[in-house]
C-alpha atoms as a PDB file:
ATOM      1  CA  UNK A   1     -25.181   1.595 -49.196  1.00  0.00           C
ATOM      2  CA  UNK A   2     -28.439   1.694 -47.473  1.00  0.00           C
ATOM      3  CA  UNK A   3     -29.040   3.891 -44.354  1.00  0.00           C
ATOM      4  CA  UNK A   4     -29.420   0.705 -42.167  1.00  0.00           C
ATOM      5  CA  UNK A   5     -26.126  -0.466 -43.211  1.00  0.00           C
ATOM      6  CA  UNK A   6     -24.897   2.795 -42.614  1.00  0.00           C
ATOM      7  CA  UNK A   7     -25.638   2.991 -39.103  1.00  0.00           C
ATOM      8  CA  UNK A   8     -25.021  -0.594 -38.671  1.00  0.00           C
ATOM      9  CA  UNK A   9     -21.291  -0.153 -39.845  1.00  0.00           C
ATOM     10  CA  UNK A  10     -21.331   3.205 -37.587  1.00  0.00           C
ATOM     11  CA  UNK A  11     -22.101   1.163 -34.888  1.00  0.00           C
ATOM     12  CA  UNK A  12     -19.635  -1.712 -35.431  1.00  0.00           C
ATOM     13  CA  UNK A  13     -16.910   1.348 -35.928  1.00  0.00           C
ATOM     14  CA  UNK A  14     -17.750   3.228 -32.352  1.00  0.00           C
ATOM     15  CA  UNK A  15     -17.629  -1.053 -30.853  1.00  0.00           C
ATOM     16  CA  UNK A  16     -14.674  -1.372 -32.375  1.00  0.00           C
ATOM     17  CA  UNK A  17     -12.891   1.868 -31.091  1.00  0.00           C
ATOM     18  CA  UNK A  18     -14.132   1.873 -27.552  1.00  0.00           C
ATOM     19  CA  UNK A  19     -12.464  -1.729 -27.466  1.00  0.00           C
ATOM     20  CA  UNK A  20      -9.402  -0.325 -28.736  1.00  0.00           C
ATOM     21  CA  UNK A  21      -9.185   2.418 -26.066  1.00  0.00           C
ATOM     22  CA  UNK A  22     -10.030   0.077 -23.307  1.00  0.00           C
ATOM     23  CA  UNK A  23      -7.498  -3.009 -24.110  1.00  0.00           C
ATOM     24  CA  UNK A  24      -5.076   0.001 -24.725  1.00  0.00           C
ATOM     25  CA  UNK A  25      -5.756   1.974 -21.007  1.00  0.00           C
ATOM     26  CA  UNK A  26      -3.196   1.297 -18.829  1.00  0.00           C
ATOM     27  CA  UNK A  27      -4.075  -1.252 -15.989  1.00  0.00           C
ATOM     28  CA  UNK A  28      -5.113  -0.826 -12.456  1.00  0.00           C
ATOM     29  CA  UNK A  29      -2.964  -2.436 -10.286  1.00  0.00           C
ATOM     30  CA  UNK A  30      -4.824  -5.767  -8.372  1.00  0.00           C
ATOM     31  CA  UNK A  31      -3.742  -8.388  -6.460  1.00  0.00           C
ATOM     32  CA  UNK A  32      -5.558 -11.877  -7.666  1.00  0.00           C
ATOM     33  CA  UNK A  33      -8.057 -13.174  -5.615  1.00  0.00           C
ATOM     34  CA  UNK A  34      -6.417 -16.632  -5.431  1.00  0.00           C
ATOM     35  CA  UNK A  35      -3.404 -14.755  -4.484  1.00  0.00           C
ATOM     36  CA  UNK A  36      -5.425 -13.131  -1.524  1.00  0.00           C
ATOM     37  CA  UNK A  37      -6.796 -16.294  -0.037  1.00  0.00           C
ATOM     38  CA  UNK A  38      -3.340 -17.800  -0.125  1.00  0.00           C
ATOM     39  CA  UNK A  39      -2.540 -15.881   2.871  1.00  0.00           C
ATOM     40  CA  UNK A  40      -2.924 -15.643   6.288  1.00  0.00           C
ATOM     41  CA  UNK A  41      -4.170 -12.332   7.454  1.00  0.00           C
ATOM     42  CA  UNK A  42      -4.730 -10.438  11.173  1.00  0.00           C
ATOM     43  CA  UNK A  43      -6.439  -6.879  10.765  1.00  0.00           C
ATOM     44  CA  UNK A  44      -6.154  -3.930  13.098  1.00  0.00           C
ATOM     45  CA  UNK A  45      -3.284  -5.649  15.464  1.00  0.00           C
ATOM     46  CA  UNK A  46      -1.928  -2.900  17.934  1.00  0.00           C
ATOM     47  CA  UNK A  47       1.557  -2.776  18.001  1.00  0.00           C
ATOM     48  CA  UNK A  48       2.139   0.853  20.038  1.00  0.00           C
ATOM     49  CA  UNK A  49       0.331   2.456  21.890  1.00  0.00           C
ATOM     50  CA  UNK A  50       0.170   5.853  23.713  1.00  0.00           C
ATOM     51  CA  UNK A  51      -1.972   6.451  26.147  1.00  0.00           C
ATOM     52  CA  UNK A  52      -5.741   5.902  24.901  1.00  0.00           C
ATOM     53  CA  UNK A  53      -3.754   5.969  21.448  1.00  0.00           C
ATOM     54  CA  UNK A  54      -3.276   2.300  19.444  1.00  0.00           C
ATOM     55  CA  UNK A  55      -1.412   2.278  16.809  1.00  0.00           C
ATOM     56  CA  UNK A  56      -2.676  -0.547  14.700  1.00  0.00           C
ATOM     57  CA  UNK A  57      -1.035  -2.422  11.611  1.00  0.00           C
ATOM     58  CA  UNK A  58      -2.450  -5.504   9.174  1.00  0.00           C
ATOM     59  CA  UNK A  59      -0.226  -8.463   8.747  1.00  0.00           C
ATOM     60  CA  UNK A  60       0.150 -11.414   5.940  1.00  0.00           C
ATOM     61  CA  UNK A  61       1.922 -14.727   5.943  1.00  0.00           C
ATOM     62  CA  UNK A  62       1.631 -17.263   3.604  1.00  0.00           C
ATOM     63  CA  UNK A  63      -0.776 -19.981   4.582  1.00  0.00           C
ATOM     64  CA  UNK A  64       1.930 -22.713   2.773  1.00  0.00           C
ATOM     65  CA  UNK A  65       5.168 -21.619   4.831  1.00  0.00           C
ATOM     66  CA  UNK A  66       6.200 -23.419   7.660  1.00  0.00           C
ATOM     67  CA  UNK A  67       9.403 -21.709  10.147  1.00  0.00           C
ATOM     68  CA  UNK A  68      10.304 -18.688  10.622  1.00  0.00           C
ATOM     69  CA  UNK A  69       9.952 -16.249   7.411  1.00  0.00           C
ATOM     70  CA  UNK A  70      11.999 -13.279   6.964  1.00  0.00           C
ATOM     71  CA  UNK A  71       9.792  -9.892   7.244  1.00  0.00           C
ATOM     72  CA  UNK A  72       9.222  -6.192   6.048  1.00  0.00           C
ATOM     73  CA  UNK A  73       7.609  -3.246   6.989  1.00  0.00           C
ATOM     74  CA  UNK A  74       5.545  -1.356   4.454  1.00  0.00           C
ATOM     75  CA  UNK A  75       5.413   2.465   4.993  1.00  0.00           C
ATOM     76  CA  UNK A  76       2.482   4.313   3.106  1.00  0.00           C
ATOM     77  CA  UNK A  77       3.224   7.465   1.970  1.00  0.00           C
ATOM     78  CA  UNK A  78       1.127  10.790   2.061  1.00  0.00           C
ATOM     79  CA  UNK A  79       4.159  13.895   2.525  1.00  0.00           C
ATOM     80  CA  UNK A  80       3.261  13.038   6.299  1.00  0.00           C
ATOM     81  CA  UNK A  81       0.253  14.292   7.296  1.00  0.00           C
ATOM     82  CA  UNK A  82      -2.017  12.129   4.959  1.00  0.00           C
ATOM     83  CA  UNK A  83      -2.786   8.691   4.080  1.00  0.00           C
ATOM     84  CA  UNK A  84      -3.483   5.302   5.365  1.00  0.00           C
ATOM     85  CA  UNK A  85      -1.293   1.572   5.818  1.00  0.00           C
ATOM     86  CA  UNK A  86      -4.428   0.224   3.429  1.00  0.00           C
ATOM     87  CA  UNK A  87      -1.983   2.503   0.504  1.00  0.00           C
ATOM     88  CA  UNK A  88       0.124  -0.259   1.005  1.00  0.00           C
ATOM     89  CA  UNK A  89      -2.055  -3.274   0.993  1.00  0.00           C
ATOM     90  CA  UNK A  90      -1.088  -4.323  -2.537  1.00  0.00           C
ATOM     91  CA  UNK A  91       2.517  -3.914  -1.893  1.00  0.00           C
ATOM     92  CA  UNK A  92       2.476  -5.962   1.334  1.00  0.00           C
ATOM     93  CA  UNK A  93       0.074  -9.161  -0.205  1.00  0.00           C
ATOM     94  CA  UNK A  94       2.492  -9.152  -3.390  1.00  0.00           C
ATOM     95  CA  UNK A  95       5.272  -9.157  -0.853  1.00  0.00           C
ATOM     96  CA  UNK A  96       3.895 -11.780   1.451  1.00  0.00           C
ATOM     97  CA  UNK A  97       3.125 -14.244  -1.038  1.00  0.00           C
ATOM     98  CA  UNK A  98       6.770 -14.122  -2.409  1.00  0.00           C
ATOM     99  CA  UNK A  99       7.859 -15.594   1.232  1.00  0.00           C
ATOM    100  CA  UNK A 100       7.302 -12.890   3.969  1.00  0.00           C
ATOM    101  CA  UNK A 101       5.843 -12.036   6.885  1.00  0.00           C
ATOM    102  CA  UNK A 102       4.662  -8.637   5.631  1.00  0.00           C
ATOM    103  CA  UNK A 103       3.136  -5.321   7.867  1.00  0.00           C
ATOM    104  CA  UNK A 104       1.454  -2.475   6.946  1.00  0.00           C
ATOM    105  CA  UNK A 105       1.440   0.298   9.109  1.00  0.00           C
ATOM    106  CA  UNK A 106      -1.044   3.561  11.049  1.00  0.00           C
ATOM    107  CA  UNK A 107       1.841   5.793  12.218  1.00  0.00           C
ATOM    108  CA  UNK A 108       1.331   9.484  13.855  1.00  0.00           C
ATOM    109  CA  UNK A 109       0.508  12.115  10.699  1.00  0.00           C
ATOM    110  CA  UNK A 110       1.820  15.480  11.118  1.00  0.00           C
ATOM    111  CA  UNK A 111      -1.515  16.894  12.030  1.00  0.00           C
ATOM    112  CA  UNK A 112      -1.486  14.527  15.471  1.00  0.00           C
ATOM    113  CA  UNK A 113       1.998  14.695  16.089  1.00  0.00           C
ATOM    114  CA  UNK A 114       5.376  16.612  14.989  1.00  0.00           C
ATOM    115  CA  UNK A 115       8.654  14.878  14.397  1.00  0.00           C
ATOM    116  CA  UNK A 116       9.873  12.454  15.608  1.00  0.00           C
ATOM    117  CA  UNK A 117       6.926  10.488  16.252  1.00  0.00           C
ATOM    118  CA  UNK A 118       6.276   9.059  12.676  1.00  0.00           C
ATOM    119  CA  UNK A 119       9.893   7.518  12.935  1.00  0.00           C
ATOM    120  CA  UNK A 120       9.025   6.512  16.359  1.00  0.00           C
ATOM    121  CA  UNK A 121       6.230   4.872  15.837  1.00  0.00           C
ATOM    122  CA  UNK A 122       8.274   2.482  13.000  1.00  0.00           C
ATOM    123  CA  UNK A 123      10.775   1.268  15.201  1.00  0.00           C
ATOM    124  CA  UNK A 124       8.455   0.379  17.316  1.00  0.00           C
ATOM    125  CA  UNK A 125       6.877  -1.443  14.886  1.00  0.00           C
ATOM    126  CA  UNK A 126      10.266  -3.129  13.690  1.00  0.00           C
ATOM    127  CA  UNK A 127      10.598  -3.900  17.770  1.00  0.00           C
ATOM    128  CA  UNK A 128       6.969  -5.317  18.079  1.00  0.00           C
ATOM    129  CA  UNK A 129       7.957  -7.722  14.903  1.00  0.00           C
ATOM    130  CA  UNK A 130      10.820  -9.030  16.773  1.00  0.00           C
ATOM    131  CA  UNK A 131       8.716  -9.190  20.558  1.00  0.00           C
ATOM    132  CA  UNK A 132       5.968 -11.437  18.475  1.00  0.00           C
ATOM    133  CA  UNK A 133       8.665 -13.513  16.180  1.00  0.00           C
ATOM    134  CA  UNK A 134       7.166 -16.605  17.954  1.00  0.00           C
ATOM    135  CA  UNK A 135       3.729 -16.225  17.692  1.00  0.00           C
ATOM    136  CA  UNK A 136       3.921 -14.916  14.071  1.00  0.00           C
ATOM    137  CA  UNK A 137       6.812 -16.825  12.295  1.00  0.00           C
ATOM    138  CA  UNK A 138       8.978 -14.044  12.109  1.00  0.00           C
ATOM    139  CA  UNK A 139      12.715 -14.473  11.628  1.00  0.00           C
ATOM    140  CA  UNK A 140      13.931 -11.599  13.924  1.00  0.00           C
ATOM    141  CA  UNK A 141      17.344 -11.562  12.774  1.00  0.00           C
ATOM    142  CA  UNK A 142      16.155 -10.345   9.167  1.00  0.00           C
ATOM    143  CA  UNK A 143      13.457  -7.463   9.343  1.00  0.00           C
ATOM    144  CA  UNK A 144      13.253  -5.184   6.458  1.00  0.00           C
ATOM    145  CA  UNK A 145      11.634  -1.870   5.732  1.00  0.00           C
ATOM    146  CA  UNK A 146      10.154  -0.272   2.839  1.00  0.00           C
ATOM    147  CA  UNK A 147       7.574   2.713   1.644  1.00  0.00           C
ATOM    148  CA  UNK A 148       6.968   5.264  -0.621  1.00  0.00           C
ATOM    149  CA  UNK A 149       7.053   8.779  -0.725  1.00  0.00           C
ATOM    150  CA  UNK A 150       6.983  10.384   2.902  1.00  0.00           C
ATOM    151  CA  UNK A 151       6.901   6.505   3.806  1.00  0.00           C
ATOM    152  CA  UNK A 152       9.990   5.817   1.500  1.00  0.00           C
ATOM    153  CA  UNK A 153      11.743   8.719   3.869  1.00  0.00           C
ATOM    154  CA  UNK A 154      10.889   6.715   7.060  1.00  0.00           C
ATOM    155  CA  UNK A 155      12.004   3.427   5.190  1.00  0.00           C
ATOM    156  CA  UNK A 156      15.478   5.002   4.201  1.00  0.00           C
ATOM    157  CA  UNK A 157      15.538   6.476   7.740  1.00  0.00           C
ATOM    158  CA  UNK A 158      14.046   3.343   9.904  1.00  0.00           C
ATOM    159  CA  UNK A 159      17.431   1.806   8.065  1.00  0.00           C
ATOM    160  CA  UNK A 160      19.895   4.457   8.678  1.00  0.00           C
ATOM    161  CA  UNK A 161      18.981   5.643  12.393  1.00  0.00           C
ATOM    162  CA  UNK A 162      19.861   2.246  14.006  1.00  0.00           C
ATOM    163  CA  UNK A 163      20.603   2.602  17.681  1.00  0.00           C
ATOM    164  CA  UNK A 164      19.682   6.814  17.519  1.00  0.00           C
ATOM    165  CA  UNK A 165      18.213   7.014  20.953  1.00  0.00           C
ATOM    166  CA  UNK A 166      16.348  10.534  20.247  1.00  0.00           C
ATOM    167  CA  UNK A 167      14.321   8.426  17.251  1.00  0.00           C
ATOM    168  CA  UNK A 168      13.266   5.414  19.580  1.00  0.00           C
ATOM    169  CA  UNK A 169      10.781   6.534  21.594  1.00  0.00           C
ATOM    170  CA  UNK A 170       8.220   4.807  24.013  1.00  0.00           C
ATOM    171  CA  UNK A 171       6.171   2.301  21.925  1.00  0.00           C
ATOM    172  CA  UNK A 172       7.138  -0.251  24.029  1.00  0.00           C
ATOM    173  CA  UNK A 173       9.237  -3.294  23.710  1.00  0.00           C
ATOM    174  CA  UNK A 174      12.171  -1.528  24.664  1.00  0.00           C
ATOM    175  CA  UNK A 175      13.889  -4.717  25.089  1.00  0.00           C
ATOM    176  CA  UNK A 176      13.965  -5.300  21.457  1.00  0.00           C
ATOM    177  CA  UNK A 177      16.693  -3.667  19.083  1.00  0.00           C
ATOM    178  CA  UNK A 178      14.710  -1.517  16.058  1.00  0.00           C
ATOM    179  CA  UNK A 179      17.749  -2.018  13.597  1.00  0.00           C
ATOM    180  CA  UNK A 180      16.753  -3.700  10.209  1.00  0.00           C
ATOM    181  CA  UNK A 181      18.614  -5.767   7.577  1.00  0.00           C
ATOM    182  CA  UNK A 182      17.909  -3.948   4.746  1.00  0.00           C
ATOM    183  CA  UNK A 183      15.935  -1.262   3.275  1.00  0.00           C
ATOM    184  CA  UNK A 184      14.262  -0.008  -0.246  1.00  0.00           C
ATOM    185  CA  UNK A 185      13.374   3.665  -0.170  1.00  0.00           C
ATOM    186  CA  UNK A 186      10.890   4.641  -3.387  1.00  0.00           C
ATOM    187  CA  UNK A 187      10.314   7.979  -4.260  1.00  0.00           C
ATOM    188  CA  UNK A 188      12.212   8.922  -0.775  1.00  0.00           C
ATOM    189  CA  UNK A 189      13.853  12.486  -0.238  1.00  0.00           C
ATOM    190  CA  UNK A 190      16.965  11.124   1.553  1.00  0.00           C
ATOM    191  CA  UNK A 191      18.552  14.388   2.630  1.00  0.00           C
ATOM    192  CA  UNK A 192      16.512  16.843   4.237  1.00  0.00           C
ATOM    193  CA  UNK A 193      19.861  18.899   4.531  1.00  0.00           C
ATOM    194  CA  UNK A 194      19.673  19.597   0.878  1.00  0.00           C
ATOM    195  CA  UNK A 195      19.376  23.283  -0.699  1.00  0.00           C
ATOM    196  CA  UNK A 196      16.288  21.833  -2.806  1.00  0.00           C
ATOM    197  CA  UNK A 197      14.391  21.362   0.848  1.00  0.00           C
ATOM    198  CA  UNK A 198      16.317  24.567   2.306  1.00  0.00           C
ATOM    199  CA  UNK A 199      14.106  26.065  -0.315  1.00  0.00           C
ATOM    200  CA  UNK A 200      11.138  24.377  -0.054  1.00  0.00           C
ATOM    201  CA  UNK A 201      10.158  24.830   3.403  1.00  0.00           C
ATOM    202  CA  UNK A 202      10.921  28.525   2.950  1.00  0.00           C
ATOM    203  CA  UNK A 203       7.878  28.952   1.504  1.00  0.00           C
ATOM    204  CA  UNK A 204       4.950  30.205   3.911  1.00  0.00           C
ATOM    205  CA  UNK A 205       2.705  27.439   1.970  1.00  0.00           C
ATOM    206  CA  UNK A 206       4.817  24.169   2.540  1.00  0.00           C
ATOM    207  CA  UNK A 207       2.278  21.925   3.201  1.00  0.00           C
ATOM    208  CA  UNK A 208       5.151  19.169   3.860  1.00  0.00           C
ATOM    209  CA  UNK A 209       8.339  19.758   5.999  1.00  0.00           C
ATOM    210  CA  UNK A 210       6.940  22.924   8.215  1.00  0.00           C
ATOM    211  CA  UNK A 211       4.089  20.671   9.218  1.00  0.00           C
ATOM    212  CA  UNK A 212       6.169  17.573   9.314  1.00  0.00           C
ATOM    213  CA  UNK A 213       9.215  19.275  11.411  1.00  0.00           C
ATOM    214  CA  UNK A 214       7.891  22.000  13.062  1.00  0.00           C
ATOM    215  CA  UNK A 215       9.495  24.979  11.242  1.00  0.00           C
ATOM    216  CA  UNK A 216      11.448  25.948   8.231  1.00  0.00           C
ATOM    217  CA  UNK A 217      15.299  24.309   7.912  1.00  0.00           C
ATOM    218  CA  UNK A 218      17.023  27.748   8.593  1.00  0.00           C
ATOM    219  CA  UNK A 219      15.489  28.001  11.907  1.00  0.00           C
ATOM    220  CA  UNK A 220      15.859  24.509  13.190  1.00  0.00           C
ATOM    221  CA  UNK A 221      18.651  22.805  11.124  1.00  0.00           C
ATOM    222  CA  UNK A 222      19.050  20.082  13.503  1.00  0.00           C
ATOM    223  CA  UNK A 223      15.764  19.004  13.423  1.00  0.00           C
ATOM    224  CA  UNK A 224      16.357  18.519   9.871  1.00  0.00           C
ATOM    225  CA  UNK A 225      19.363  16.561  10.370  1.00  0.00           C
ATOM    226  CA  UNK A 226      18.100  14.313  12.902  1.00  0.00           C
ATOM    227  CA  UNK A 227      15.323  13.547  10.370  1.00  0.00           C
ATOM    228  CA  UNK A 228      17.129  12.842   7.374  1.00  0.00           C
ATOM    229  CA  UNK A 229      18.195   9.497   6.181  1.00  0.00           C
ATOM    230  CA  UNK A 230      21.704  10.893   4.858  1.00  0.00           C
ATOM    231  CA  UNK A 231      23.312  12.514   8.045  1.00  0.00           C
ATOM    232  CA  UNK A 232      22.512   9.324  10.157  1.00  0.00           C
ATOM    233  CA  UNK A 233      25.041   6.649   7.718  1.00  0.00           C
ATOM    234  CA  UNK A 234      27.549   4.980   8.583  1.00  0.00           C
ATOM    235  CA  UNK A 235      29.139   1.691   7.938  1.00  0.00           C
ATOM    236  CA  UNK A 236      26.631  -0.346  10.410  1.00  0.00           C
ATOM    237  CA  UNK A 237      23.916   0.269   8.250  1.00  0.00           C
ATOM    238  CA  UNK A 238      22.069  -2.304   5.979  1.00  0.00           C
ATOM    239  CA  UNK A 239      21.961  -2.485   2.427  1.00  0.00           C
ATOM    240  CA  UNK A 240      19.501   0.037   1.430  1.00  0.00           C
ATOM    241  CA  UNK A 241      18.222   0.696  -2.493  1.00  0.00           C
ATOM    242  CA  UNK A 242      16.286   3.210  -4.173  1.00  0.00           C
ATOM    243  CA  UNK A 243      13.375   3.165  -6.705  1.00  0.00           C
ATOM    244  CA  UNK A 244      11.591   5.985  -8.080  1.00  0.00           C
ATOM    245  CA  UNK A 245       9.084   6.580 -11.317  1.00  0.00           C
ATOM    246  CA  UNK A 246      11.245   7.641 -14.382  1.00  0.00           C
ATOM    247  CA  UNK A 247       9.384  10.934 -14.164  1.00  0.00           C
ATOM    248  CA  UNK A 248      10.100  11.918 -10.618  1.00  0.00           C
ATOM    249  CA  UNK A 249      12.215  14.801  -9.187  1.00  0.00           C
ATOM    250  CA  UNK A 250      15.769  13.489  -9.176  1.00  0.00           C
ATOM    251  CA  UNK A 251      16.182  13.858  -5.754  1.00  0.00           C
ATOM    252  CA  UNK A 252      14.664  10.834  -5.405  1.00  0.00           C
ATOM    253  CA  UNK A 253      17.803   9.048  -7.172  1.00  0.00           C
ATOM    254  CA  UNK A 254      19.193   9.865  -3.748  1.00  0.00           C
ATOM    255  CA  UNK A 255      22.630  10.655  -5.569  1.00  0.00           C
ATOM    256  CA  UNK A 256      24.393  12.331  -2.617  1.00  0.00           C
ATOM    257  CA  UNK A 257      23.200   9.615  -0.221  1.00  0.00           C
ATOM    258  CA  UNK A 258      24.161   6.598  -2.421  1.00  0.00           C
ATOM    259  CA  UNK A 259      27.589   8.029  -2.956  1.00  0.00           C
ATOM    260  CA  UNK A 260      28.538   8.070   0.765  1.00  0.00           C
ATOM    261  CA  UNK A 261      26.802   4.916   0.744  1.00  0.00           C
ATOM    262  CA  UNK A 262      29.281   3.256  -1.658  1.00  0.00           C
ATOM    263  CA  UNK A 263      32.353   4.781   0.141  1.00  0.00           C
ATOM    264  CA  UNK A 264      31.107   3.104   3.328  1.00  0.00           C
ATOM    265  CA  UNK A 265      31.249  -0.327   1.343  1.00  0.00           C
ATOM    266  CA  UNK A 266      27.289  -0.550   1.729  1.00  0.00           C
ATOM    267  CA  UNK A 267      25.478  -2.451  -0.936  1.00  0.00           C
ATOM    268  CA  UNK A 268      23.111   0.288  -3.056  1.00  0.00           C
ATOM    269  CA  UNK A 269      21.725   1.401  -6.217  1.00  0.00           C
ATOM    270  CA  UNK A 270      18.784   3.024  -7.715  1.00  0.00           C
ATOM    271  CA  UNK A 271      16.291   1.939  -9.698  1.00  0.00           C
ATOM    272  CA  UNK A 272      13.650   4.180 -12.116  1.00  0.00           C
ATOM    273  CA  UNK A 273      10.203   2.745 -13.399  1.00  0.00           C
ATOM    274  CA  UNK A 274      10.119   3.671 -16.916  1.00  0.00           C
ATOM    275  CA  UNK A 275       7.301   6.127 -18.060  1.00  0.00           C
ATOM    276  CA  UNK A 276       6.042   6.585 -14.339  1.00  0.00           C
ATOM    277  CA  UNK A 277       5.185   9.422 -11.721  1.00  0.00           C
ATOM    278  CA  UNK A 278       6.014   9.682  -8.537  1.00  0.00           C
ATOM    279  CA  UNK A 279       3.366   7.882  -7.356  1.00  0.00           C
ATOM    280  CA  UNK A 280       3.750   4.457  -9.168  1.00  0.00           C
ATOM    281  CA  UNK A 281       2.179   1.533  -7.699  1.00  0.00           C
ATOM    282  CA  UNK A 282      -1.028   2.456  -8.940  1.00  0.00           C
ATOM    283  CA  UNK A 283      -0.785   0.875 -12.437  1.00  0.00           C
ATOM    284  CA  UNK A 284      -0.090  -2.778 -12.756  1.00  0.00           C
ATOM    285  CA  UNK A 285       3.266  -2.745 -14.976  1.00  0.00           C
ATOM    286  CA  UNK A 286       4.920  -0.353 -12.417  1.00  0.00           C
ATOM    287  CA  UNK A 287       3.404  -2.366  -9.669  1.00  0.00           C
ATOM    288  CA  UNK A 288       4.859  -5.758 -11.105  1.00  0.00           C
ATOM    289  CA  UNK A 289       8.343  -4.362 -12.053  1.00  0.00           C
ATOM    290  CA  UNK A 290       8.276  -3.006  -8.196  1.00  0.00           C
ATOM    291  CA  UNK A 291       7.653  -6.680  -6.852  1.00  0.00           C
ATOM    292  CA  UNK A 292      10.002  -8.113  -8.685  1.00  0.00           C
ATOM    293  CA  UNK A 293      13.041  -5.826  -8.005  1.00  0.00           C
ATOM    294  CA  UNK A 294      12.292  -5.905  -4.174  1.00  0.00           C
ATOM    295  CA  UNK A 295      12.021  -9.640  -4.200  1.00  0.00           C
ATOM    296  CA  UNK A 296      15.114  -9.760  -5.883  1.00  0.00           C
ATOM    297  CA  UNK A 297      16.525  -7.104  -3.452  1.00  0.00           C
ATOM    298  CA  UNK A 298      14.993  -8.744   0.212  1.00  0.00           C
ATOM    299  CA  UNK A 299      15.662 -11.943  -1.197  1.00  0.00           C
ATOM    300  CA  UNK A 300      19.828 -11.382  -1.417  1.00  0.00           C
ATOM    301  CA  UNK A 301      20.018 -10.077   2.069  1.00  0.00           C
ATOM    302  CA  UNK A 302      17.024 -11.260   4.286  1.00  0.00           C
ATOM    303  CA  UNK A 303      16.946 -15.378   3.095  1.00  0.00           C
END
């Protein structure tokens, strides 16, 4: 073999591999661009506001749909003091174009404001949904919630906390109720009462619940009670799933939390993304799985 074929066949070898690797990377999760355009879409909409502070969310519709559509809030996640409602873009479009009036949402991190004001500031989004149902083609009388992570927490609790006065706060529209008809929580810690968290926010270095709640849970265990998803059920509540990556701490099976829900009669379940982290929506076949199963779910008990 000459030393020009050599290299030739080198070179056709290294092609050929790099090829390989690339068709076999895992893909990035996108939304199509014809996907996109088949929406209708308002940016930076305030829907709170505190003083000089706006709280802003993005909302889609689908251009097609005529009435009122059913809708969900999207909470981004973040462990509550970081992060931004453009997390759950993706989620939201996906969402949207399946037959909803879809929200992301800018709620109060940590860092600006302690508990409860995350929580507060989605009601009053769920309450701002309802005040606008006219003007946006919302079906008020089916609102859901979902998120992941820290925003899978506020999901699971936005569903629970129905008619808890101390979580309401002032975002306005008081006139409107802030309960939802059903719920998915993914990768959501749904009992902040739990020895797991007990331990965790021992440590001088949480980054999450002492900044989130204001102290460790031995020193203010109500705080933690009035902020987890668990303590608040009862049999008013929605139906309210969980999802979580395969590879994620169990407590995001929300075992404890599902049980009580069953004994209340409440349709649950759980549902794990094979192969994936906590944070799943990233790649495309975690992404699409996701879609589906909360189609399926918001389709049963919000059409």
């Amino acid at each position: 073999m000459s030393r020009k074929t050599s290299l030739f066949v080198l070179l056709f070898l290294s092609i050929s591999l790099l090829v390989a690797s690339a068709q076999d990377k895992p893909k990035r999760t996108a939304i199509p661009s014809e996907v996109v355009n088949s929406l209708e879409t308002h940016s930076d909409v305030t829907y709170a506001q505190y003083g000089d502070r706006e709280m802003q969310l993005d909302l889609f519709r689908p251009k097609s749909a005529t009435g009122e559509l059913p809708a969900i809030v999207c909470i981004h996640g973040g462990g509550w003091f970081k992060g931004d409602r453009s997390k759950m873009t993706n989620l939201a479009q996906a969402l949207a174009a399946r037959g909803y009036v879809t929200v992301t949402i800018s709620y109060r991190l940590s860092g600006e404001a302690k508990f409860p004001a995350a929580i507060e500031d989605c009601k009053a989004a769920v309450r701002w949904l309802r005040a606008n149902a006219t003007e946006y083609g919302v079906d008020e009388d089916h609102i859901g919630v979902t998120g992941l992570s820290a925003g899978g927490h506020l999901a699971a609790l936005t569903a629970t906390s129905g008619g808890v006065e101390e979580l309401e706060g002032d975002g306005g529209n008081a006139d409107f109720s802030s309960t939802v008809q059903a719920g998915i929580a993914m990768g959501a810690q749904s009992d902040l009462e739990s020895e797991r968290i007990h331990q965790l926010s021992s440590r001088k270095d949480d980054p999450f619940y002492r900044t989130f709640l204001g102290a460790p849970q031995s020193e203010i265990p109500e705080t933690y009670a009035l902020a987890s998803p668990r303590h608040h059920l009862d049999d008013s509540d929605p139906p309210l799933l969980f999802m979580s990556g395969e590879n994620d701490d169990p407590s995001t099976h929300a075992d404890g939390a599902r049980e009580d829900l069953e004994k209340l009669g409440i349709p649950t379940g759980y549902i794990p993304i094979p192969n994936a982290p906590h944070s799943f929506l990233g790649l495309q076949k975690n992404f699409d799985l996701c879609i589906e199963e909360c189609d399926k779910f918001f389709s049963k008990y919000l059409k």
